[in-house]
Protein backbone atom coordinates (compact mmCIF):
# COMPACT_ATOMS: atom_id res chain seq x y z
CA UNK A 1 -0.74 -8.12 21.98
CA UNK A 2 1.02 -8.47 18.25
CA UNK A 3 -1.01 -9.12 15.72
CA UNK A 4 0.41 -9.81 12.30
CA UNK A 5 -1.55 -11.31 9.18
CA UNK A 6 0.46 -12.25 5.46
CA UNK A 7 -1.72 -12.49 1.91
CA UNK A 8 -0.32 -13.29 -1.38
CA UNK A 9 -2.24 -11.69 -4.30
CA UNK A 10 -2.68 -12.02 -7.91
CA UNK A 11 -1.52 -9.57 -10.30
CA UNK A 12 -4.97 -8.55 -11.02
CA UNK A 13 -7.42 -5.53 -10.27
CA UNK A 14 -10.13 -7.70 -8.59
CA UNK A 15 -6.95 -8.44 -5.68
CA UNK A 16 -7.56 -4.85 -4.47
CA UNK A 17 -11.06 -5.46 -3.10
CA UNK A 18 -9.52 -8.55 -1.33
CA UNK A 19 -6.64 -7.39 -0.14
CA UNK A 20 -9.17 -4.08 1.00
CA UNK A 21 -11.42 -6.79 2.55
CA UNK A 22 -8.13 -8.24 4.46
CA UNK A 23 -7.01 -4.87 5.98
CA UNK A 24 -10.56 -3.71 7.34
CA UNK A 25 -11.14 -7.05 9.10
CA UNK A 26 -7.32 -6.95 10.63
CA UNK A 27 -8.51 -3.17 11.61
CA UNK A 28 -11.72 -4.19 13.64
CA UNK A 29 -9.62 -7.26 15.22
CA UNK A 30 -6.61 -5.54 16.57
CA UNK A 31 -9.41 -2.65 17.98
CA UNK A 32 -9.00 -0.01 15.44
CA UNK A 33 -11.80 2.75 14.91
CA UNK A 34 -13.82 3.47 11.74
CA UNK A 35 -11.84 7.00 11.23
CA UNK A 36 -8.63 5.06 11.75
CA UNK A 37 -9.68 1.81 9.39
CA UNK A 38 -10.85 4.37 6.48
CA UNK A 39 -7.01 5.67 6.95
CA UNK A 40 -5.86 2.38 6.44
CA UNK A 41 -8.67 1.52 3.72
CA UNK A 42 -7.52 4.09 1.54
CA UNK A 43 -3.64 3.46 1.84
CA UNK A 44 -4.24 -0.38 1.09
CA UNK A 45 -6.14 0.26 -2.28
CA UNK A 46 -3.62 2.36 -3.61
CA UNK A 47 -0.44 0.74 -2.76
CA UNK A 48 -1.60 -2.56 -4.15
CA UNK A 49 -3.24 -1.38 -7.13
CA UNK A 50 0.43 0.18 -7.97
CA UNK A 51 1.73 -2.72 -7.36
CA UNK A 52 -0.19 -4.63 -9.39
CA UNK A 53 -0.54 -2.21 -12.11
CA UNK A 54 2.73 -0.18 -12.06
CA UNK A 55 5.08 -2.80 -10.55
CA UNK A 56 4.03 -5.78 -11.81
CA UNK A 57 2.56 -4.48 -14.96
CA UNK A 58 -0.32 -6.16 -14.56
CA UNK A 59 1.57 -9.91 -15.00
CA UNK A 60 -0.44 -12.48 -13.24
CA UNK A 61 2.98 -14.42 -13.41
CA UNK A 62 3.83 -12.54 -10.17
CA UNK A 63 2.27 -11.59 -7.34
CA UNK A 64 2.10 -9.09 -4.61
CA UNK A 65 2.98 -9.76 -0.68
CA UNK A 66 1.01 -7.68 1.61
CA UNK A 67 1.79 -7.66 5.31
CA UNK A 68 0.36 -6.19 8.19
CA UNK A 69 0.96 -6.07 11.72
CA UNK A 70 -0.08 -4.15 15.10
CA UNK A 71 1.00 -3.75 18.58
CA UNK A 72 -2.39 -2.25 19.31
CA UNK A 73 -1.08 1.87 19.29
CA UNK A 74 0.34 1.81 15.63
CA UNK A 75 -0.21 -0.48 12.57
CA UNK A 76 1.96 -1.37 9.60
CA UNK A 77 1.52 -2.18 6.42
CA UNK A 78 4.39 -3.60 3.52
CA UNK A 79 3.27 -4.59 0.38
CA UNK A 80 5.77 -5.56 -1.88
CA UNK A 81 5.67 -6.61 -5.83
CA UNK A 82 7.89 -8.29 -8.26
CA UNK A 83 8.19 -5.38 -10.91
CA UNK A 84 11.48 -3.60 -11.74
CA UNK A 85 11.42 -0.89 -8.89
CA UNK A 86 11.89 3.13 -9.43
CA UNK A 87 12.93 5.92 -7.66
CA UNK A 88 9.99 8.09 -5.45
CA UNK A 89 11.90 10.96 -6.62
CA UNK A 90 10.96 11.12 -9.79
CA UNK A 91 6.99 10.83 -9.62
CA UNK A 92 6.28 14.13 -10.77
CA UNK A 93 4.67 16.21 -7.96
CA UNK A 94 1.00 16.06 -8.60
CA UNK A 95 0.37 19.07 -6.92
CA UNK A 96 2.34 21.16 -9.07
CA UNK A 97 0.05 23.33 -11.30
CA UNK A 98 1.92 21.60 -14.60
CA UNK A 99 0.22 18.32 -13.49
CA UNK A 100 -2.85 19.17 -11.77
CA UNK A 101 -4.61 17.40 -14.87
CA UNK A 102 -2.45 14.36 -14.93
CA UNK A 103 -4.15 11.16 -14.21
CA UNK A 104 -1.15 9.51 -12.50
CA UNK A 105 0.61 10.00 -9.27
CA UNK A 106 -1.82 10.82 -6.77
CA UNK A 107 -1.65 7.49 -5.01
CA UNK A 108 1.73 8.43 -3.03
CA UNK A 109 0.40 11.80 -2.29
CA UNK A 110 -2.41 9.83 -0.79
CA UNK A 111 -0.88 7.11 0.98
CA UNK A 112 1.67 10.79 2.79
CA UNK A 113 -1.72 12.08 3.66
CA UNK A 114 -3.25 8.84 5.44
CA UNK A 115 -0.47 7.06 7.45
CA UNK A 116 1.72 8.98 9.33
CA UNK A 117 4.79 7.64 7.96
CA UNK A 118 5.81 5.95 4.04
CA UNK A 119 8.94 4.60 3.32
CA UNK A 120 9.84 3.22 0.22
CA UNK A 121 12.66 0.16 -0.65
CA UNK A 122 13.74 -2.01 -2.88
CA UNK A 123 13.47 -5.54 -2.10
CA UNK A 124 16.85 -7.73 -2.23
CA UNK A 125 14.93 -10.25 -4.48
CA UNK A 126 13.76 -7.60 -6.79
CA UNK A 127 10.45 -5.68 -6.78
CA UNK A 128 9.47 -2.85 -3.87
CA UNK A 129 8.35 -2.54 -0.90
CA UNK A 130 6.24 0.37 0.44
CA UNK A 131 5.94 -0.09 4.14
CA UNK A 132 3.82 2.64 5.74
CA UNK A 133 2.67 3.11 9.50
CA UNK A 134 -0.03 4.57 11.20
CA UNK A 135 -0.44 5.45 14.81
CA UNK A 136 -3.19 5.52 16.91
């Protein structure tokens, strides 16, 4: 059975928790478990708070699309915002010893370590799209 569930979100830091609050229910219905929902948890929070606060520059003139969708042995997850895009590449590596102490750009090397697989696009009406999956 496909299950698949759309929210539109403000451009603000209080859409996190919802969008958080979206994902874990979606998790329980389409018979996730805890381990696997924390997974997903995790991911959510940080790929819409940099969309709301790196893509859309925290402009509650746009929003940010968050999709989700499971065939019951893997779940994805887009979310997409309105910003100007950039290029993965050139988030510094946070791992490297040069920015161990940086404050930014851990949330990719998070969302790599919780879903099996992170892709990142650029939408055709502007903004990105990070669409990451993770299987059962």
């Amino acid at each position: 059975m496909e299950l698949r569930r759309e929210i539109i979100l403000e451009s603000q830091l209080e859409s996190v928790e919802k969008a958080a609050a979206v994902a874990d229910a979606f998790v329980v219905e389409a018979g996730f478990d805890a381990e696997f929902g924390y997974s997903i948890d995790m991911a959510v929070r940080e790929s819409v708070a940099n969309a709301i606060k790196h893509g859309n520059k925290l402009d509650e003139g746009k929003s940010v699309e968050m999709n989700l969708s499971s065939d019951g042995d893997e779940m994805t997850i887009s979310v997409r915002d309105q910003g100007e895009g950039f290029a993965v590449e050139d988030i510094p590596d946070p791992t490297n010893p040069e920015n161990l102490l940086k404050v930014n750009g851990r949330g990719i090397l998070f969302m790599n370590s919780f879903m099996d697989e992170v892709n990142w696009s650029r939408h055709d009406d502007g903004g990105m799209i990070v669409s990451m999956t993770k299987r059962r």
